[in-house]
Protein backbone atom coordinates (compact mmCIF):
# COMPACT_ATOMS: atom_id res chain seq x y z
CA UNK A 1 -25.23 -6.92 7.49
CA UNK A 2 -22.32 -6.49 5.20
CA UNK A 3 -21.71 -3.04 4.04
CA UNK A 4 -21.54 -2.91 0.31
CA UNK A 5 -21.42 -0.02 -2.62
CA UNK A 6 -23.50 -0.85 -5.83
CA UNK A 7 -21.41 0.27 -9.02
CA UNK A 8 -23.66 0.83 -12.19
CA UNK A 9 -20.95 0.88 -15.18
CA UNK A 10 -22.37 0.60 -18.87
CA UNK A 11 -24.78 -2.19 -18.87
CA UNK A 12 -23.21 -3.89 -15.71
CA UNK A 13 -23.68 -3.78 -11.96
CA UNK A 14 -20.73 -4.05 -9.38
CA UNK A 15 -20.98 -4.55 -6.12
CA UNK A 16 -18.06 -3.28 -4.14
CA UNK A 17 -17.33 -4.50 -0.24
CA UNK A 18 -15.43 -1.99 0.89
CA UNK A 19 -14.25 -3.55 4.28
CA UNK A 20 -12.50 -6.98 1.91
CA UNK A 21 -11.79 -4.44 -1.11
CA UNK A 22 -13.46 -6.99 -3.35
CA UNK A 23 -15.28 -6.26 -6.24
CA UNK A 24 -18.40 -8.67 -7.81
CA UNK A 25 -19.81 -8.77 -11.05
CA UNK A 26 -23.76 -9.15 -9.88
CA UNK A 27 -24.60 -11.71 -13.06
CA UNK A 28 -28.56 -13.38 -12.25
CA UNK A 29 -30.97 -13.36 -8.98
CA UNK A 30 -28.04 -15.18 -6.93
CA UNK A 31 -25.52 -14.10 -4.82
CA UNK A 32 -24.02 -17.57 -5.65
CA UNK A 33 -23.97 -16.48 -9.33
CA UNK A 34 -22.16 -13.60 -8.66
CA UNK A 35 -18.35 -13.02 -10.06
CA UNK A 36 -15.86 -12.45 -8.32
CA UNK A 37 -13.51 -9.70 -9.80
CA UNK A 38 -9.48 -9.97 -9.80
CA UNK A 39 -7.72 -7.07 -8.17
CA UNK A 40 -4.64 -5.38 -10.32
CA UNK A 41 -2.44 -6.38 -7.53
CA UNK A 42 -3.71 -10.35 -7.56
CA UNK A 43 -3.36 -10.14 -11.52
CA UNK A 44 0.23 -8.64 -11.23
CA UNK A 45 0.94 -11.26 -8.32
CA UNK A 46 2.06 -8.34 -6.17
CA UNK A 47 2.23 -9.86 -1.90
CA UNK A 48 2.72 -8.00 1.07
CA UNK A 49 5.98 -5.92 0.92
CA UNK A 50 5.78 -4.23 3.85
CA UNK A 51 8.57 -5.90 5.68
CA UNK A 52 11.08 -5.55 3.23
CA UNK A 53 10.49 -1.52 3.48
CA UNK A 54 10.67 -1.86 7.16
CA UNK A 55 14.03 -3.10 6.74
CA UNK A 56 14.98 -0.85 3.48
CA UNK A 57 13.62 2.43 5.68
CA UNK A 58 15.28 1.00 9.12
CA UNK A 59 19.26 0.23 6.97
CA UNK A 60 18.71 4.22 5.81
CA UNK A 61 18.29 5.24 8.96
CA UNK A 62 20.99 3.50 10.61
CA UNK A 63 23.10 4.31 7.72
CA UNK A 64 22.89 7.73 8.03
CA UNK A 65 22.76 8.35 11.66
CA UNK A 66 26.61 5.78 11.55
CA UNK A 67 27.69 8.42 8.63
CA UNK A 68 27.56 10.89 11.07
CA UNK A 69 30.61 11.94 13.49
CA UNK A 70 29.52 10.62 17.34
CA UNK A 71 29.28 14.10 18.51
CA UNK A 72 27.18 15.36 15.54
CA UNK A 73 24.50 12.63 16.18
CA UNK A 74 21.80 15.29 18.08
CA UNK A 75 18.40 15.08 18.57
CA UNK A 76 17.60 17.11 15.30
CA UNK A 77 19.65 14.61 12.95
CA UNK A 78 18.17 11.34 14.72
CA UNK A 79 14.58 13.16 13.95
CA UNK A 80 16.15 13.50 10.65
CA UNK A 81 17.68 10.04 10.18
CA UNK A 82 13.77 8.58 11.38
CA UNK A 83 12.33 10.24 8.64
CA UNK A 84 14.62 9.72 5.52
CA UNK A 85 13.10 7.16 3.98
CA UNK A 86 10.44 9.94 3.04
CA UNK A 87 13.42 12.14 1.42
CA UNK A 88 14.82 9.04 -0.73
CA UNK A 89 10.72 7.86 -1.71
CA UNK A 90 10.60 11.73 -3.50
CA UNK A 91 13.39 11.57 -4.96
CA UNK A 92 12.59 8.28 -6.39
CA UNK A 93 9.44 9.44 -7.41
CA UNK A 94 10.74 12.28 -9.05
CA UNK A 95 12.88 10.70 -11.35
């Protein structure tokens, strides 16, 4: 059986599947009569980015770790160099 949440919202109900993240407007008896509702991400056409932050997050990290003189690259900075990606998402955010 499919796990679902039922949404009550003004004069509508919603089921939610959490397991798709899909959203239907329950409209009649049916199932079959029941609406499917867009996403913000479908609407705004928004795909998968994920690789292109791998390779954004992997650059800064080799970038800094190759700005650093051979005999300065220690264990601390590589743990550093792993995680700035993190630093340069704050500062982004804080902007």
């Amino acid at each position: 059986m499919t796990d679902t949440e039922e949404i009550k919202i003004y004069d509508k109900t919603i089921m939610f599947y959490p397991k798709s993240h899909q959203y239907k407007l329950v409209v009649g008896d049916k199932k079959s009569d029941w609406q499917t509702i867009d996403s913000v991400s479908r609407i705004c056409g928004i795909v998968d980015k994920s690789d292109a932050l791998l390779i954004w997050a992997s650059r800064l990290c080799s970038d800094y770790l190759l700005s650093l003189p051979v005999n300065a690259r220690s264990d601390e900075e590589v743990k550093r160099a792993v995680n700035i990606h993190r630093e340069k998402k704050e500062e982004a955010a804080n902007i």
